[in-house]
Protein backbone atom coordinates (compact mmCIF):
# COMPACT_ATOMS: atom_id res chain seq x y z
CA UNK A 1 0.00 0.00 0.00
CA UNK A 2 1.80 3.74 -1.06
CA UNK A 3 2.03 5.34 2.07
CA UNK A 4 -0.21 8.41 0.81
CA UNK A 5 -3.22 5.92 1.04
CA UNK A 6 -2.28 4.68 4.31
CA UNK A 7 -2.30 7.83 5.47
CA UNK A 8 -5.35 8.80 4.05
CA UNK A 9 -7.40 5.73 5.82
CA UNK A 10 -5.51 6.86 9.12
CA UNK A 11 -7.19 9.93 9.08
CA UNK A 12 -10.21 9.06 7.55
CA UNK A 13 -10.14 7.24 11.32
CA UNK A 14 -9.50 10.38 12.80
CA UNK A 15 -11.27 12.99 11.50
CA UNK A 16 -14.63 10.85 11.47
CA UNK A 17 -14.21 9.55 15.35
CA UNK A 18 -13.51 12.92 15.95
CA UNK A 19 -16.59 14.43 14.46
CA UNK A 20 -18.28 11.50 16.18
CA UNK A 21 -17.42 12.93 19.41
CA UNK A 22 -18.02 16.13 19.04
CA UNK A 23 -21.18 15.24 18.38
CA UNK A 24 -21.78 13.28 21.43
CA UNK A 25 -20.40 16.00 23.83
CA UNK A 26 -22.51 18.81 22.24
CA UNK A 27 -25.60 16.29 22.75
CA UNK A 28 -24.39 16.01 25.91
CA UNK A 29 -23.85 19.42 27.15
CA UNK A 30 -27.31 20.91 25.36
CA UNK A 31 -29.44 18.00 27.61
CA UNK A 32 -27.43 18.75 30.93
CA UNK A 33 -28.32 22.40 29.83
CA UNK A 34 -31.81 21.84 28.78
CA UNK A 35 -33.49 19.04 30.90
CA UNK A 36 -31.49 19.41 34.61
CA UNK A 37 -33.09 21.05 36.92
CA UNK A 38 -29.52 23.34 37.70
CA UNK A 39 -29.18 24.29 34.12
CA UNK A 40 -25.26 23.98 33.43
CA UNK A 41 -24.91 27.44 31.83
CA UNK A 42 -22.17 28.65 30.21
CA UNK A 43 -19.37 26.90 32.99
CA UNK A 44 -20.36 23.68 30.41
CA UNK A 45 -20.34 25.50 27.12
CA UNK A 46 -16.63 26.29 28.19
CA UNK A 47 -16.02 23.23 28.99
CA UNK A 48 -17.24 21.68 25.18
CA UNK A 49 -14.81 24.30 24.13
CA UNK A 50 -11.48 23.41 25.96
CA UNK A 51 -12.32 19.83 25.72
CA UNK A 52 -12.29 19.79 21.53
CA UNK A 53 -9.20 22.43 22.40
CA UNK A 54 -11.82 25.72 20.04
CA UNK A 55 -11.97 27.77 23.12
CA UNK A 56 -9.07 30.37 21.34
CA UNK A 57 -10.71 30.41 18.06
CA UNK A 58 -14.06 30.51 19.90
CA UNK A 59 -12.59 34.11 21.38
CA UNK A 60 -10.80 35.09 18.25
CA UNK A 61 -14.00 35.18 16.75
CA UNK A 62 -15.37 38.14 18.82
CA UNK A 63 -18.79 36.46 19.21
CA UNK A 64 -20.58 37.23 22.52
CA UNK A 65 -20.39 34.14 24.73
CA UNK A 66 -23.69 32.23 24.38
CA UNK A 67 -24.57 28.94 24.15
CA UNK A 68 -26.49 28.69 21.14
CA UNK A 69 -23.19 30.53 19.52
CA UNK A 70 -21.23 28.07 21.12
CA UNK A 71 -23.45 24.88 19.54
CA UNK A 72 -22.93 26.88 16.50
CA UNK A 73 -19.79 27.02 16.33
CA UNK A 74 -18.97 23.34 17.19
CA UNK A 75 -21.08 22.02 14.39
CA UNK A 76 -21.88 23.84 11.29
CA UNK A 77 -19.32 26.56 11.45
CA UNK A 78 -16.43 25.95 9.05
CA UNK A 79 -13.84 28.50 9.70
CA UNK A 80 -11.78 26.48 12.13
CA UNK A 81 -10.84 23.13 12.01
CA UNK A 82 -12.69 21.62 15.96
CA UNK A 83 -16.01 21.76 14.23
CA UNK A 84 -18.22 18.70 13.41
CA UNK A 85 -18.75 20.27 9.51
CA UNK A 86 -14.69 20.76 9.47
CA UNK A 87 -14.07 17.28 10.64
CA UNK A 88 -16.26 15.48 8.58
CA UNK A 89 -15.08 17.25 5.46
CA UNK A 90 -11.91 16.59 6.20
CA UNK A 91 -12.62 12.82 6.31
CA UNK A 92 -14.49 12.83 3.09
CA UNK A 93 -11.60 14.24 1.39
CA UNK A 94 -9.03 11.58 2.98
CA UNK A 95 -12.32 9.09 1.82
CA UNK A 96 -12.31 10.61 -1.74
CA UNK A 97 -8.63 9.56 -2.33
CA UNK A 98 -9.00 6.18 -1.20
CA UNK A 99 -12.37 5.91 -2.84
CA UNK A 100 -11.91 3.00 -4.65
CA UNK A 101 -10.36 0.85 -1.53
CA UNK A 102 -13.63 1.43 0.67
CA UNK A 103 -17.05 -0.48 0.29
CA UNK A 104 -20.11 1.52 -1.35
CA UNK A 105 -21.76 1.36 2.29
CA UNK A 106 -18.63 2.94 4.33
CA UNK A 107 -18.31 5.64 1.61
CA UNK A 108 -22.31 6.67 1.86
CA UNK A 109 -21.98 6.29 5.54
CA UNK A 110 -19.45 9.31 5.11
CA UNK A 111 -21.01 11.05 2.13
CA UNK A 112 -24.66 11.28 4.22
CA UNK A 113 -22.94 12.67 7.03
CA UNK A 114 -21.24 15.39 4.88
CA UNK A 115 -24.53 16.52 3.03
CA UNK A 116 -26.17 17.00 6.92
CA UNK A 117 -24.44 19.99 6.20
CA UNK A 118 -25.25 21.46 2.80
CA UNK A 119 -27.21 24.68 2.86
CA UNK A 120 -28.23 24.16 6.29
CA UNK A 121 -28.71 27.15 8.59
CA UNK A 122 -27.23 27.55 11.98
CA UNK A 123 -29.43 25.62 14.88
CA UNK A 124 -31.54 28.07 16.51
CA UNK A 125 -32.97 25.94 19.66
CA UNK A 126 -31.71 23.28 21.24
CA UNK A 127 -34.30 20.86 19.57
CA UNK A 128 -32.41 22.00 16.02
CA UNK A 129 -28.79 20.87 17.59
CA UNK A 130 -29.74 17.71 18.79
CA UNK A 131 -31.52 17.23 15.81
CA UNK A 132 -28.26 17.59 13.47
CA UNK A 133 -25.87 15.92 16.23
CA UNK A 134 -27.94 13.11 16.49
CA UNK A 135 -27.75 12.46 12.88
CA UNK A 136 -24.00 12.60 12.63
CA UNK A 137 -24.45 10.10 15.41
CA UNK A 138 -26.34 7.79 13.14
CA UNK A 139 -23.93 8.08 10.32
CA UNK A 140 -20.78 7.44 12.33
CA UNK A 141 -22.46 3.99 13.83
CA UNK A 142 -23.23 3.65 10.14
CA UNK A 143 -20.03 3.86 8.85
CA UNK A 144 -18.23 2.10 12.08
CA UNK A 145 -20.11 -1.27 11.29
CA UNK A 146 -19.18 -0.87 7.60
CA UNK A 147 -15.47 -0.80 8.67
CA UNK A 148 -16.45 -3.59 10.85
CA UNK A 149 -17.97 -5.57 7.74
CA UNK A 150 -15.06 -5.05 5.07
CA UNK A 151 -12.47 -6.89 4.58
CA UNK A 152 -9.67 -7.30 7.08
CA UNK A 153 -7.00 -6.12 5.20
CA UNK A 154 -4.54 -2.50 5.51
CA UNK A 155 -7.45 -0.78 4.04
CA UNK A 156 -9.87 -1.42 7.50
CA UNK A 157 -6.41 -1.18 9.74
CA UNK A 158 -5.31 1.77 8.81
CA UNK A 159 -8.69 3.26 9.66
CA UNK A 160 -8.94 1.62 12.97
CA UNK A 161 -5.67 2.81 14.03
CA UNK A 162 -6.93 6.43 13.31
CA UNK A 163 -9.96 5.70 15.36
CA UNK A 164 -8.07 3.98 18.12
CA UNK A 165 -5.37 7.08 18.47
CA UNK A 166 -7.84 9.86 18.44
CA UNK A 167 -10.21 7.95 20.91
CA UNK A 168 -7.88 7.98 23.04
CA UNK A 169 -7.16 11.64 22.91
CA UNK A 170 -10.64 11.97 23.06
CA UNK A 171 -11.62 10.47 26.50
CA UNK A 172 -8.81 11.59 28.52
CA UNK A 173 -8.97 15.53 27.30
CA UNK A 174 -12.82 14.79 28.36
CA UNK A 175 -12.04 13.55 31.54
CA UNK A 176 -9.39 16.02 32.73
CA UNK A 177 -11.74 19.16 31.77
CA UNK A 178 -14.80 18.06 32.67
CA UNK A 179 -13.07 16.33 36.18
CA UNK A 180 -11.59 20.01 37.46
CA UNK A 181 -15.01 21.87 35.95
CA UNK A 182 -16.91 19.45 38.26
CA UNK A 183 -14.94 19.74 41.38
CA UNK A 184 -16.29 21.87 43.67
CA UNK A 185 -14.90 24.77 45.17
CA UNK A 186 -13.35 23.90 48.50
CA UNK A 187 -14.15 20.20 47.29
CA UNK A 188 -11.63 17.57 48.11
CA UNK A 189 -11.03 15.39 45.52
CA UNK A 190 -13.50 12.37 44.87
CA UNK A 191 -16.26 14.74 46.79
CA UNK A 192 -20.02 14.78 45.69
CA UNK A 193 -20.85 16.43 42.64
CA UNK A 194 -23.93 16.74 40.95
CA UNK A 195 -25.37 13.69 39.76
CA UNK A 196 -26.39 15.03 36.24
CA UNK A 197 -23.12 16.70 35.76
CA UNK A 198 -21.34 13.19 35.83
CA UNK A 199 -23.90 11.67 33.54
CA UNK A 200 -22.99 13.74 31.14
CA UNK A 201 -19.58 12.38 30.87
CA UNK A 202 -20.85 8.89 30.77
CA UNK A 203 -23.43 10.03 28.07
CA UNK A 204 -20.55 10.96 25.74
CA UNK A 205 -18.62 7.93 25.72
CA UNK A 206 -21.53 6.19 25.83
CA UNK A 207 -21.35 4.48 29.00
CA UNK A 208 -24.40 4.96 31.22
CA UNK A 209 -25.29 1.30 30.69
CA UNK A 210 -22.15 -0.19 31.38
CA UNK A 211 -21.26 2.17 34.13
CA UNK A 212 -24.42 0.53 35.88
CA UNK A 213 -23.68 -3.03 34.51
CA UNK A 214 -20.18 -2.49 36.87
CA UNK A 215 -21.12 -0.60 39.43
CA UNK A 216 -23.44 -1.59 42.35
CA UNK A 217 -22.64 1.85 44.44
CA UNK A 218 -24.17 4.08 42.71
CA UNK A 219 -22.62 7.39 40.58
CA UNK A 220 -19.60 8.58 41.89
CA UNK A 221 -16.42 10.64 40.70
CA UNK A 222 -14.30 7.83 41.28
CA UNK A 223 -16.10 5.32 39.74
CA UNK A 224 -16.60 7.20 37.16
CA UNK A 225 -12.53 7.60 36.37
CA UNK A 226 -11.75 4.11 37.09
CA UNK A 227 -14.46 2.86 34.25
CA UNK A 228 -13.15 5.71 31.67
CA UNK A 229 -9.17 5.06 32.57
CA UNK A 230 -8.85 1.51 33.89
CA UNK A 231 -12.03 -0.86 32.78
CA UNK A 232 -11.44 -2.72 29.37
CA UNK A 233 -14.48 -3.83 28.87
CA UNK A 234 -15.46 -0.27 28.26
CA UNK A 235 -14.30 0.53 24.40
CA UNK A 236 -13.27 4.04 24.48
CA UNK A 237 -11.71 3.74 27.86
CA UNK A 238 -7.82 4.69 27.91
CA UNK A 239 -6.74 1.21 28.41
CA UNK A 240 -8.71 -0.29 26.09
CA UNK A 241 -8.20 2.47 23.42
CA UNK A 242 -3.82 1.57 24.17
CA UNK A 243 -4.60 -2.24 23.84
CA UNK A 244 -6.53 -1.61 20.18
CA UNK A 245 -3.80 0.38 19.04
CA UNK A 246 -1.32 -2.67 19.78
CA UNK A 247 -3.34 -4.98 18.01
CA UNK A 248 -3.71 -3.16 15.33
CA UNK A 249 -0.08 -1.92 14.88
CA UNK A 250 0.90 -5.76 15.16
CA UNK A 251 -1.81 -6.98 12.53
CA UNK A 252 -0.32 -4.28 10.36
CA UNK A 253 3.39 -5.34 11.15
CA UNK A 254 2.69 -8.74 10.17
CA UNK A 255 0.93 -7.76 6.90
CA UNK A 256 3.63 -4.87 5.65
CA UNK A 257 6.59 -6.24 7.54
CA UNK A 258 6.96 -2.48 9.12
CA UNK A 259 7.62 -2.84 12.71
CA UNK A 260 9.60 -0.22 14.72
CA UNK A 261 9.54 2.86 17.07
CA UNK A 262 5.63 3.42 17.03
CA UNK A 263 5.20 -0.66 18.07
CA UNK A 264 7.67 0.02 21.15
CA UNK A 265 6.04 3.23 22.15
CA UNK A 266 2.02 1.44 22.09
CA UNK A 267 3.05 -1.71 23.93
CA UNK A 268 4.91 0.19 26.41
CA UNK A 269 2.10 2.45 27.04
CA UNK A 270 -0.59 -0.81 26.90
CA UNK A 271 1.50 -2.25 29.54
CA UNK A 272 1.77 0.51 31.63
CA UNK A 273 -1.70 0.80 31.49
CA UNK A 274 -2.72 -2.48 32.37
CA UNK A 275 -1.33 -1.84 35.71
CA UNK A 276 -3.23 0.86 36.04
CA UNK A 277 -4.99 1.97 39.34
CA UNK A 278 -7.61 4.71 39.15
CA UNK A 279 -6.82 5.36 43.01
CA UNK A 280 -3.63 5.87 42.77
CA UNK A 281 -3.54 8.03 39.84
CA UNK A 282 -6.29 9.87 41.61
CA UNK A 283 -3.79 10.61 44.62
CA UNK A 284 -0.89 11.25 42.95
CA UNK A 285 -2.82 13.67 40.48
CA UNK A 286 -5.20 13.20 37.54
CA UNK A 287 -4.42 16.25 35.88
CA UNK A 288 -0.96 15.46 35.98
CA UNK A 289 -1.60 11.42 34.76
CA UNK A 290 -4.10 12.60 31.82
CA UNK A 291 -1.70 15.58 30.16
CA UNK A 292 1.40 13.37 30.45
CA UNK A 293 -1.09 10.68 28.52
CA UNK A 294 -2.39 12.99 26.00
CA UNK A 295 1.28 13.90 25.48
CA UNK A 296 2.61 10.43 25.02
CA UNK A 297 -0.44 10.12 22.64
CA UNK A 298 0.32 12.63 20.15
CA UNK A 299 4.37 11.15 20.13
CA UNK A 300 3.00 7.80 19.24
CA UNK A 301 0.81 9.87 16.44
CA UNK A 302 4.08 11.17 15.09
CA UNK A 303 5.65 7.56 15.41
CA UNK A 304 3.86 6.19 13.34
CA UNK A 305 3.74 8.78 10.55
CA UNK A 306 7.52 7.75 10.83
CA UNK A 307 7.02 4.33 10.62
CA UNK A 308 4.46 4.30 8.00
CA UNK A 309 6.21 7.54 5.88
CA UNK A 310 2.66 9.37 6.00
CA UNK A 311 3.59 12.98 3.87
């Protein structure tokens, strides 16, 4: 496979996991906003921006803070590249160039998504956003079990790597926002917060179900990081996100033979992980665990554009 395609499918991966969660934490933050009975304001709409990282771009803008400006801009403005429009053009392109190595249903999974967009206004209620979020919802689940149903070759690899690495960016800059936004003031840590403010985190990974399938205690903060950090049963938890990436770095090793720095770096980090303890990493810091993990993250991006000579 030219390295220009592999590239391509990696961030076809990306781009469309990405938009995928974006989606999922707007949904998120317009239902805490909308149905709790403490509205979460505009100390959540900050928090959607610093967790997709638009919070700068948000203020370069010059648009008075507001939350329906906010939902705006993190789906159907495309002037900056942390919007759900943005991302999911951006994997349509990478999806255009590899057109011929995906199946007809993976490609309209991707195309549908993309015309969401096409002459449509900016949401004006909150019904409107979770109307168009939902969607993208549906088309990423679409597209996912198309991946899931082609053949298991570099083509579906290459894409699931994507997905694995920016999942995992995904859930920890989720966790380490939303974790200090939640915190009380005066709170020590792993105090009680409000029950619908935690939800919401489980609501964007998608783990409200299993988060009651493991836990017989009822919500808490700490159960809440140990199922998103240390519990592989949950997909887009950390370890489970570091233990994909291995597999599929090694299926891809034995298919192209290319086997080097970025192997090293996942298995070190899958092992690591493994070991894991969300109370410990709670006393010795969070913050401090989840940057030092979304840095390591982004070096194993960069190994394996190495590895695999992505331009």
């Amino acid at each position: 496979m030219l390295s220009r395609t592999a590239s391509s499918l990696y961030w076809l991966g990306r781009y469309f996991e990405r938009a995928d969660f974006i989606a999922r934490l707007v949904e998120a933050t317009v239902r805490l906003d909308v149905l709790s009975p403490r509205p979460a304001g505009e100390a959540a709409w900050t928090s959607a921006l610093t967790v997709t990282e638009t919070d700068a771009a948000f203020a370069a803008e010059g648009t008075k803070f507001h939350r329906r400006e906010v939902a705006r801009f993190l789906t159907v403005d495309a002037g900056h590249p942390g919007s759900i429009v943005r991302c999911i053009g951006m994997a349509r392109s990478n999806a255009r160039a590899v057109r011929t190595a995906l199946t007809r249903e993976a490609w309209t999974a991707i195309n549908r998504a993309w015309l969401l967009f096409e002459g449509r206004p900016a949401a004006s209620d909150a019904g409107a956003v979770l109307g168009i979020v939902e969607a993208v919802q549906n088309e990423a689940r679409g597209f996912e079990g198309a991946v899931h149903r082609m053949l298991r070759n570099q083509t579906t690899w290459f894409v699931r790597l994507g997905q694995a690495v920016e999942r995992s960016d995904n859930t920890a800059r989720l966790l380490d926002v939303k974790y200090h936004l939640l915190l009380p003031e005066h709170e020590r840590v792993g105090g009680v917060v409000d029950r619908d403010q935690w939800t919401t985190i489980l609501q964007t990974v998608s783990a409200v179900t299993a988060y009651r399938w493991l836990y017989s205690d009822g919500l808490t903060p700490a159960n809440v990081i140990d199922l998103l950090i240390a519990r592989s049963e949950l997909p887009r938890s950390l370890v489970a996100s570091a233990q994909e990436t291995v597999d599929v770095l090694a299926l891809l090793a034995r298919r192209t033979g290319q086997h080097g720095e970025a192997d090293r770096m996942a298995r070190n980090r899958a092992n690591r992980m493994a070991k894991t303890r969300s109370g410990e990493v709670i006393a010795s810091g969070l913050h401090e665990f989840l940057r030092s993990f979304i840095d390591e993250n982004a070096l194993l991006h960069g190994a394996i554009g190495r590895q695999f000579k992505f331009g």
